[in-house]
N, C-alpha and C. Protein backbone atom coordinates (compact mmCIF):
# COMPACT_ATOMS: atom_id res chain seq x y z
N UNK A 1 -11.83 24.71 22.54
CA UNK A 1 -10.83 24.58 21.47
C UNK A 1 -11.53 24.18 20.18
N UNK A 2 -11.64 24.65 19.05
CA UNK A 2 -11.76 24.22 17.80
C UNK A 2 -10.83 23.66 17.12
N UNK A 3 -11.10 22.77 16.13
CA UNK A 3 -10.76 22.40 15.20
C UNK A 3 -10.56 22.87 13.84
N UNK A 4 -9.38 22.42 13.06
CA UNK A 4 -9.76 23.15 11.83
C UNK A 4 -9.74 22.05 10.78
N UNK A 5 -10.67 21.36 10.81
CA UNK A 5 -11.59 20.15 9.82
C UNK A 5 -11.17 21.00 8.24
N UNK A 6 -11.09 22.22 8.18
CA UNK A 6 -11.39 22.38 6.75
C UNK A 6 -9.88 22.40 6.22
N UNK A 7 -9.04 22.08 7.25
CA UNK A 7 -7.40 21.47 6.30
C UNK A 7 -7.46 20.06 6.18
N UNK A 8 -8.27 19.26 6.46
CA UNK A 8 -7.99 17.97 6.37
C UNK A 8 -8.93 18.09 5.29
N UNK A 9 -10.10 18.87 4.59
CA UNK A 9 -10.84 18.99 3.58
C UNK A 9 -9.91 18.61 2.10
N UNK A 10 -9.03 19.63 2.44
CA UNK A 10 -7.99 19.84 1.25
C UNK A 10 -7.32 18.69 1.18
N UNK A 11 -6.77 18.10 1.80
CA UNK A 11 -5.96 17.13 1.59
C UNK A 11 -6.73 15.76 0.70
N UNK A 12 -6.05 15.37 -0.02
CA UNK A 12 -6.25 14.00 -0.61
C UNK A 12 -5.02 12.76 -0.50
N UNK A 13 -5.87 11.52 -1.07
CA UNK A 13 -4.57 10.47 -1.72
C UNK A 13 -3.30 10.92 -2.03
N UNK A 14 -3.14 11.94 -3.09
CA UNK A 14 -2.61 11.77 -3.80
C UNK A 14 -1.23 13.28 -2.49
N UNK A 15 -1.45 13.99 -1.88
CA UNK A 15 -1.08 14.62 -0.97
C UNK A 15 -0.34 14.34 0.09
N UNK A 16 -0.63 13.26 0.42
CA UNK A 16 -0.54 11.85 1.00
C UNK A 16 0.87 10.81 0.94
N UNK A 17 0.03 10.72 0.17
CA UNK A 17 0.58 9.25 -0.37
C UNK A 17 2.73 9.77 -0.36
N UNK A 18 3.33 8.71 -0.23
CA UNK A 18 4.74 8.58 -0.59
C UNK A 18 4.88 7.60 -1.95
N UNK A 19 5.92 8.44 -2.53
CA UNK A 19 5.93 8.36 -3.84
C UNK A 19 6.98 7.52 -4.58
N UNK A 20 7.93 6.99 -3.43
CA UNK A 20 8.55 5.90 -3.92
C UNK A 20 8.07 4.82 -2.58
N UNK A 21 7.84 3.44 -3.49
CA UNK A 21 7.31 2.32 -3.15
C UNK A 21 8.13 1.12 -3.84
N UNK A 22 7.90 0.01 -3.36
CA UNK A 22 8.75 -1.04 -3.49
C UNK A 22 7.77 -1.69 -4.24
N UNK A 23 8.34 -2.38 -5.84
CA UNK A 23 6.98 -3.12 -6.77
C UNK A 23 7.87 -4.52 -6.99
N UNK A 24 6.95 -5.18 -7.24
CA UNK A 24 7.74 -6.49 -7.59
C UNK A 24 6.74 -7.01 -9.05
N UNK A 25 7.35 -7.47 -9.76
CA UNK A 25 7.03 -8.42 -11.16
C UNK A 25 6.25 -9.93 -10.38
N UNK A 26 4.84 -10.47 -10.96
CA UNK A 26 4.34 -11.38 -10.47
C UNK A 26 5.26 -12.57 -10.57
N UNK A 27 6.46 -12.53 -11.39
CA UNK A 27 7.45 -13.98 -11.50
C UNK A 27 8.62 -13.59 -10.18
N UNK A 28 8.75 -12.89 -10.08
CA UNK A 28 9.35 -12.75 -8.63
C UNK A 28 9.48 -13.77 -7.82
N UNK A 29 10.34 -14.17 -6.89
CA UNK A 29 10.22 -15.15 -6.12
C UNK A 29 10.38 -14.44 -4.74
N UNK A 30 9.31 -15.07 -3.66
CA UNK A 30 9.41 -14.39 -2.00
C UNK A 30 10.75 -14.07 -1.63
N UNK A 31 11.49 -14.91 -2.41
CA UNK A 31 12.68 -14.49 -1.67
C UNK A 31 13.65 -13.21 -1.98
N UNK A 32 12.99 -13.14 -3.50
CA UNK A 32 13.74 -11.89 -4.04
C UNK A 32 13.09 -10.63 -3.43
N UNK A 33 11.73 -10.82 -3.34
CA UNK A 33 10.83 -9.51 -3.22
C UNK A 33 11.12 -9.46 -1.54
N UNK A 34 11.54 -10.68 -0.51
CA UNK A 34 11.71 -10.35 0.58
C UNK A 34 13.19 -9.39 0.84
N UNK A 35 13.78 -9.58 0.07
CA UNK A 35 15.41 -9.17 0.28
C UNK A 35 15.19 -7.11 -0.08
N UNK A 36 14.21 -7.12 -1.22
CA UNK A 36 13.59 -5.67 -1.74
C UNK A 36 13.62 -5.00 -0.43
N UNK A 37 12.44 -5.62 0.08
CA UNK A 37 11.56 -5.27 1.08
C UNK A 37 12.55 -4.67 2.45
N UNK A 38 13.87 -5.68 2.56
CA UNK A 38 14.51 -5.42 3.61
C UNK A 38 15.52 -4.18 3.58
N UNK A 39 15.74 -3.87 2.18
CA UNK A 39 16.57 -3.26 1.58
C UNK A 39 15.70 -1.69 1.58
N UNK A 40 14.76 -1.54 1.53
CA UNK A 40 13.53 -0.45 1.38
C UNK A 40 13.10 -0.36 2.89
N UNK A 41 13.16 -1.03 4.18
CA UNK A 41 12.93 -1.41 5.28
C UNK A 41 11.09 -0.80 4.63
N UNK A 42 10.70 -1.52 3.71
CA UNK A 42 9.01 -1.37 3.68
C UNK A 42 8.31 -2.62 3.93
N UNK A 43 7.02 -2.26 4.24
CA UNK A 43 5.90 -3.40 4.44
C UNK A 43 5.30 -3.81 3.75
N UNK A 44 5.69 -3.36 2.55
CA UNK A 44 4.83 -4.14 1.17
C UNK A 44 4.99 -3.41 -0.15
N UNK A 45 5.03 -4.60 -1.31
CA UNK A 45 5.13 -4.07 -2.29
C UNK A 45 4.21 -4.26 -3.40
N UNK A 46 4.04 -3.50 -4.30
CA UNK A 46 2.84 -2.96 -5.42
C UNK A 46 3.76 -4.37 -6.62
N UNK A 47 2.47 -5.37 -6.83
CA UNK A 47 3.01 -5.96 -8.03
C UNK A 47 2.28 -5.38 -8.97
N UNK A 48 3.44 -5.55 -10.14
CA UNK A 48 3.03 -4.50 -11.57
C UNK A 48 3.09 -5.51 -13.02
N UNK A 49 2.52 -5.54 -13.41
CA UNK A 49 2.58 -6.28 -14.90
C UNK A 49 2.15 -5.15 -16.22
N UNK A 50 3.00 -5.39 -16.53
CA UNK A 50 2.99 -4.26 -18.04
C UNK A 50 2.80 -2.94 -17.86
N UNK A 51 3.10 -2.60 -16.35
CA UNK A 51 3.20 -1.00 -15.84
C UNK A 51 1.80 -1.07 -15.36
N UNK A 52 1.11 -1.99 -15.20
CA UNK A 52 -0.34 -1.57 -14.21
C UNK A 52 -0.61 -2.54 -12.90
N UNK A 53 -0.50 -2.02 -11.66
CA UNK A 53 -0.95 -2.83 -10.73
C UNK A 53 -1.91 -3.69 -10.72
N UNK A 54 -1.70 -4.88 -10.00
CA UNK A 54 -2.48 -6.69 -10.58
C UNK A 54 -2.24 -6.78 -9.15
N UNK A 55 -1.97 -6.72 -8.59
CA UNK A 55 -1.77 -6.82 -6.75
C UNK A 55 -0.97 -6.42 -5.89
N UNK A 56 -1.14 -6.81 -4.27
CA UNK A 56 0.44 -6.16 -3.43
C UNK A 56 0.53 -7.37 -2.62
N UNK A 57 1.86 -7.49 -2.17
CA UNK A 57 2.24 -8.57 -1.00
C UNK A 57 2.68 -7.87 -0.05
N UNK A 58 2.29 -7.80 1.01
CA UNK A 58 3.34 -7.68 2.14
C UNK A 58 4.13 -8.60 2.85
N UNK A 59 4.79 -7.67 3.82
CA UNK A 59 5.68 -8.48 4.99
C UNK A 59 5.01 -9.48 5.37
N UNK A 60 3.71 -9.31 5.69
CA UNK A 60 2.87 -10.43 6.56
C UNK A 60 2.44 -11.32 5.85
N UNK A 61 2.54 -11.20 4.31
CA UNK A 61 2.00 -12.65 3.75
C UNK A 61 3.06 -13.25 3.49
N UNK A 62 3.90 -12.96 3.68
CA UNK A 62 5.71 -13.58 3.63
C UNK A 62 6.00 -14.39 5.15
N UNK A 63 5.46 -13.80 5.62
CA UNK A 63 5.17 -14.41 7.33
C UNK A 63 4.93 -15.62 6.79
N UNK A 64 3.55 -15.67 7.13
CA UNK A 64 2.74 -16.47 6.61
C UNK A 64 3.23 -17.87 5.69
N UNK A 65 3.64 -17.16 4.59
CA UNK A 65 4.24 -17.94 3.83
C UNK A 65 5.48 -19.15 4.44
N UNK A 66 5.99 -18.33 5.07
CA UNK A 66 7.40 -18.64 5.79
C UNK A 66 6.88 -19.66 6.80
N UNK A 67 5.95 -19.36 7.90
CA UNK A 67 5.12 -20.42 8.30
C UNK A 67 4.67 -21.62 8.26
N UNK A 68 4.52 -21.83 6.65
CA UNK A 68 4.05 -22.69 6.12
C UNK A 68 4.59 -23.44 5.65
N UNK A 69 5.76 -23.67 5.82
CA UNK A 69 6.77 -23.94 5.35
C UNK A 69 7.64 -23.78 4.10
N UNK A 70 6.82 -22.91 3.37
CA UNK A 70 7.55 -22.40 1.98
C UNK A 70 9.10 -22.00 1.65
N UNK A 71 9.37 -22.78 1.16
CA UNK A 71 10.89 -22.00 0.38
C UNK A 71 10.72 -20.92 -0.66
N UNK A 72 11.66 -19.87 0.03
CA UNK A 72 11.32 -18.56 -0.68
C UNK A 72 11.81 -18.39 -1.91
N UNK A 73 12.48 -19.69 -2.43
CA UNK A 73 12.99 -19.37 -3.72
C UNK A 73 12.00 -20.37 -4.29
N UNK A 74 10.90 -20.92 -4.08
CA UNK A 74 10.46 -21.51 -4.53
C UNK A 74 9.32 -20.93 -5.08
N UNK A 75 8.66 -19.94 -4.74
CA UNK A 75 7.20 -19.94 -4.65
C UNK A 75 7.28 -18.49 -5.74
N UNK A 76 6.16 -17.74 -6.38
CA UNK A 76 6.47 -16.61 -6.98
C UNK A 76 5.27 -15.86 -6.48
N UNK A 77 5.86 -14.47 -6.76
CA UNK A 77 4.92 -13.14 -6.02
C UNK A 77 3.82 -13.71 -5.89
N UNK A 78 3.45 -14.12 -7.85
CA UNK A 78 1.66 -14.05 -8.15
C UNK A 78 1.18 -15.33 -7.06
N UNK A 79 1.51 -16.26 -6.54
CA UNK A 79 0.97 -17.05 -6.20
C UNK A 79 0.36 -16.79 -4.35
N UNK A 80 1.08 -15.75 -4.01
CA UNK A 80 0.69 -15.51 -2.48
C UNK A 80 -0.16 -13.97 -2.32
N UNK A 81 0.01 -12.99 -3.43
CA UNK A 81 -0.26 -11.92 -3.56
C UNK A 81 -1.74 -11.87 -3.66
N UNK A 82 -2.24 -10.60 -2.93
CA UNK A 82 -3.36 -10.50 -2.90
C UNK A 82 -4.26 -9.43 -4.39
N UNK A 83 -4.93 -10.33 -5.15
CA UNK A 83 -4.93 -10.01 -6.40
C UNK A 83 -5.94 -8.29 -6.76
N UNK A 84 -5.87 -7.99 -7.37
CA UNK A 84 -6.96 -6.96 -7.93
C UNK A 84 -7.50 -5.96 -5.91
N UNK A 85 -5.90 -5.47 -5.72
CA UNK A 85 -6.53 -4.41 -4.39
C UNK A 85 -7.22 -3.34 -4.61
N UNK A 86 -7.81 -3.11 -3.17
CA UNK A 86 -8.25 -2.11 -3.17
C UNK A 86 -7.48 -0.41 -3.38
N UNK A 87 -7.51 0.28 -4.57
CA UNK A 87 -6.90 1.47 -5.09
C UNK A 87 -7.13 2.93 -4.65
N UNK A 88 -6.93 3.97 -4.57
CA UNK A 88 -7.23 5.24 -4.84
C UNK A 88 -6.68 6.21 -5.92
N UNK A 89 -7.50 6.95 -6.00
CA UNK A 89 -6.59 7.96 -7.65
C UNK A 89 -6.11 8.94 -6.46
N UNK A 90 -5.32 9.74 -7.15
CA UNK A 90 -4.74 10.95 -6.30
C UNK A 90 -5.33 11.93 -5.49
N UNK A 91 -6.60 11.66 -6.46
CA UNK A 91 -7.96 13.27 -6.00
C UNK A 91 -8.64 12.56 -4.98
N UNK A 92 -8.89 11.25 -4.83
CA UNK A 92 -9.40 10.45 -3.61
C UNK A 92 -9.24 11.40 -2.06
N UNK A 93 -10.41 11.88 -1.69
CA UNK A 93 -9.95 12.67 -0.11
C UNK A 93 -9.67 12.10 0.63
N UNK A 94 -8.92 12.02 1.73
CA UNK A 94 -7.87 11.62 2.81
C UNK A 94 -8.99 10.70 3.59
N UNK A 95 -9.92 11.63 3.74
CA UNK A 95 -10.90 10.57 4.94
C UNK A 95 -11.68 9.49 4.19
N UNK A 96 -11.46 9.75 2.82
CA UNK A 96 -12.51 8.22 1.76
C UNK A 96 -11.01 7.08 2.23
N UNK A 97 -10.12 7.33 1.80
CA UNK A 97 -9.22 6.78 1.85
C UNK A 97 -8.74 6.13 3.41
N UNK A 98 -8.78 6.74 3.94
CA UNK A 98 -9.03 6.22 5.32
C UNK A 98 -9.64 5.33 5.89
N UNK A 99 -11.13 5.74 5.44
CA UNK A 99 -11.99 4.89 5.86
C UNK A 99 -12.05 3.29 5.03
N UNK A 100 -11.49 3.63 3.58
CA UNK A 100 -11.41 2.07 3.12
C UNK A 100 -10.06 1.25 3.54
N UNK A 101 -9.20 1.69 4.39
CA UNK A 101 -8.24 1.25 5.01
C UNK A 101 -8.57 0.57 6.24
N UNK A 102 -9.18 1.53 7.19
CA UNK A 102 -9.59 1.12 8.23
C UNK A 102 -11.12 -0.66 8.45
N UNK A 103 -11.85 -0.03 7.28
CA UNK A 103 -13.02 -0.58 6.76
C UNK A 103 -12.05 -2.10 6.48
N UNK A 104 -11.11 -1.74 5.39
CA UNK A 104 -10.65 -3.36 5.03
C UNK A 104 -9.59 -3.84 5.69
N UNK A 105 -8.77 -2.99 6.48
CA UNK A 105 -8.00 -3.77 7.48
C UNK A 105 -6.88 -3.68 7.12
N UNK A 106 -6.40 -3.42 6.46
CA UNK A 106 -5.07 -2.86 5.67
C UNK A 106 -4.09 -1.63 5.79
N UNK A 107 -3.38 -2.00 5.61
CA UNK A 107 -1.84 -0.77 6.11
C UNK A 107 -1.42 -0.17 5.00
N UNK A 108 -1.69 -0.34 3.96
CA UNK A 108 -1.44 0.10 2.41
C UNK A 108 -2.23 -0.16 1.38
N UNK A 109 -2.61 1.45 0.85
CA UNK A 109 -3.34 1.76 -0.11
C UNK A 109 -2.46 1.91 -1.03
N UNK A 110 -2.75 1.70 -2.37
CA UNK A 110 -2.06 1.83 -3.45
C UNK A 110 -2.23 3.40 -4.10
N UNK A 111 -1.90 3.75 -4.90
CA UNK A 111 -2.37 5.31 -5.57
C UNK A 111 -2.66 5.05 -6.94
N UNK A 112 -3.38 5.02 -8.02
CA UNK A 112 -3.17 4.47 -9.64
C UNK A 112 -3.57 5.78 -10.03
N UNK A 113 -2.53 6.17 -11.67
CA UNK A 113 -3.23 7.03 -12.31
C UNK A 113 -4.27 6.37 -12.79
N UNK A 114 -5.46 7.47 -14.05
CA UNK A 114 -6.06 7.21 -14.44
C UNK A 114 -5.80 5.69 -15.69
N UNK A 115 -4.54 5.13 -15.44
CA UNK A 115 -4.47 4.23 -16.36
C UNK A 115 -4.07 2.46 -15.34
N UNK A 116 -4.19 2.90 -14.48
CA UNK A 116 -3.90 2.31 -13.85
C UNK A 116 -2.56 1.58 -13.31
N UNK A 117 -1.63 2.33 -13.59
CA UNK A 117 -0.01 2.53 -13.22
C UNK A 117 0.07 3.65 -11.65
N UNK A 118 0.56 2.60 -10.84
CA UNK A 118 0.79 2.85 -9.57
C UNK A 118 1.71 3.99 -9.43
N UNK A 119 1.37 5.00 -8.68
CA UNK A 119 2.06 6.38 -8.55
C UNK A 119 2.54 6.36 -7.01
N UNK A 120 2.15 5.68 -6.07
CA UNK A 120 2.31 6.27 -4.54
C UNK A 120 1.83 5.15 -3.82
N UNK A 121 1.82 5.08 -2.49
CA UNK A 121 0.96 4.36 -1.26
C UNK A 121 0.93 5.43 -0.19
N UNK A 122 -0.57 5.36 0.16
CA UNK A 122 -0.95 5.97 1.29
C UNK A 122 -0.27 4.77 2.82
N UNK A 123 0.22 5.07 3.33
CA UNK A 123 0.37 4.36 4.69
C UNK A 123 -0.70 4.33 5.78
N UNK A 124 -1.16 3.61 6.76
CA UNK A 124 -1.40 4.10 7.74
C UNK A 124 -1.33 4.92 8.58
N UNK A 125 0.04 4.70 9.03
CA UNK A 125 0.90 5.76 9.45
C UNK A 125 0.68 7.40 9.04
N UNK A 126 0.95 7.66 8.01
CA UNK A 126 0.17 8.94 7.56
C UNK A 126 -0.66 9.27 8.32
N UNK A 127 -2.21 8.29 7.55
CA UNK A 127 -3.02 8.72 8.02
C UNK A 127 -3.53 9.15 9.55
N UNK A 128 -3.25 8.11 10.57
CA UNK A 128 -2.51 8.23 11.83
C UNK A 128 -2.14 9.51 12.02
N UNK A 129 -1.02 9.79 11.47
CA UNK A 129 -0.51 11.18 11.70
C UNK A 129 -1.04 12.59 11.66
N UNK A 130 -2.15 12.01 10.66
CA UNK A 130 -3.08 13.45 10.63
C UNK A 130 -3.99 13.34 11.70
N UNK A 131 -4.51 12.54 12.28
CA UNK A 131 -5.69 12.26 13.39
C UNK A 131 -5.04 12.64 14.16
N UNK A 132 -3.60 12.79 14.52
CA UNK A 132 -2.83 13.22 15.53
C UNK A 132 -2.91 14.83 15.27
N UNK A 133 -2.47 15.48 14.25
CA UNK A 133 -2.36 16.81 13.47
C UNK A 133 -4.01 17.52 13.84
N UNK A 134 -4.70 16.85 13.52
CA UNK A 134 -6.43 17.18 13.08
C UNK A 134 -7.07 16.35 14.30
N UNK A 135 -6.98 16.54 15.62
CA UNK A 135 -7.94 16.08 16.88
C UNK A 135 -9.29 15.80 16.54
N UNK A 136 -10.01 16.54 15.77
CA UNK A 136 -11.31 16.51 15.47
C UNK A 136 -11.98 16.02 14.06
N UNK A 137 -10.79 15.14 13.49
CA UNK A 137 -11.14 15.34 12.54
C UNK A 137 -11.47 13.67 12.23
C-alpha cells in the first residue's frame, strides 16, 4: 500500500487551522473568559491587546487556577495566561506546525497574520485527523 505524502505537502497552518476562536482582553476576569469558553464549548482562548496576540489561556490553566484556590472574579486573564506563545503564519506547513505542538506539548497553535492579529487555531485534533487521513505521513 502506498501513501500519498504529497497531499499532506500541500496542506498548511493556515488550511488547517479553524477560523473562529474564542479571544479574551488581558483585563478579563477567569470567570468571564471561563463562562466564553463554556459557551464556545472551546479549550482555550487567544488573548488580544490592540488586535495583536500577547498570549492564550486555556481550560487547564483555569483548572489550575481553580485549584488554587482562586476566585474567578478575582484574578484577570493577563495574570495566569501564558505570555508571548508559540505562533504560526498561514503558509506554515502542517508537519512544521505539528511538530512544534507536539515538541511543546500543547493543544493549540495560534495562526497570526503578518501583523500579528490572530486569524485561526490549529487544534490537535486536526492534526490527529490527518495522521489518521495520511497513515504514512
Amino acid at each position: 500500500m502506498t501513501t500519498d505524502t504529497a497531499a499532506t505537502d500541500e496542506l498548511s497552518a493556515g488550511n488547517v487551522m479553524v477560523r473562529r476562536f474564542v479571544s479574551a482582553a488581558p483585563e478579563d476576569t477567569l470567570g468571564e473568559l471561563a463562562e466564553k469558553l463554556a459557551d464556545a464549548d472551546a479549550g482555550s482562548a487567544l488573548v488580544v491587546e490592540h488586535g495583536r496576540l500577547i498570549g492564550i489561556l486555556t481550560s487547564r490553566d483555569i483548572v489550575h487556577a481553580v485549584a488554587e484556590r482562586v476566585h474567578p472574579s478575582d484574578v484577570h486573564v493577563r495574570e495566569r495566561m501564558s505570555p508571548a506563545p508559540v505562533k504560526a503564519s498561514p503558509g506554515m506547513p502542517i508537519e512544521e506546525a505539528a511538530h512544534l505542538m507536539l515538541e511543546g506539548g500543547f493543544h493549540h497553535l495560534p495562526v497570526v497574520d503578518e501583523d500579528g492579529r490572530p486569524i485561526g487555531v490549529v487544534g490537535l485534533r486536526a492534526v490527529a485527523g490527518l495522521r489518521h487521513r495520511f497513515p504514512g505521513w
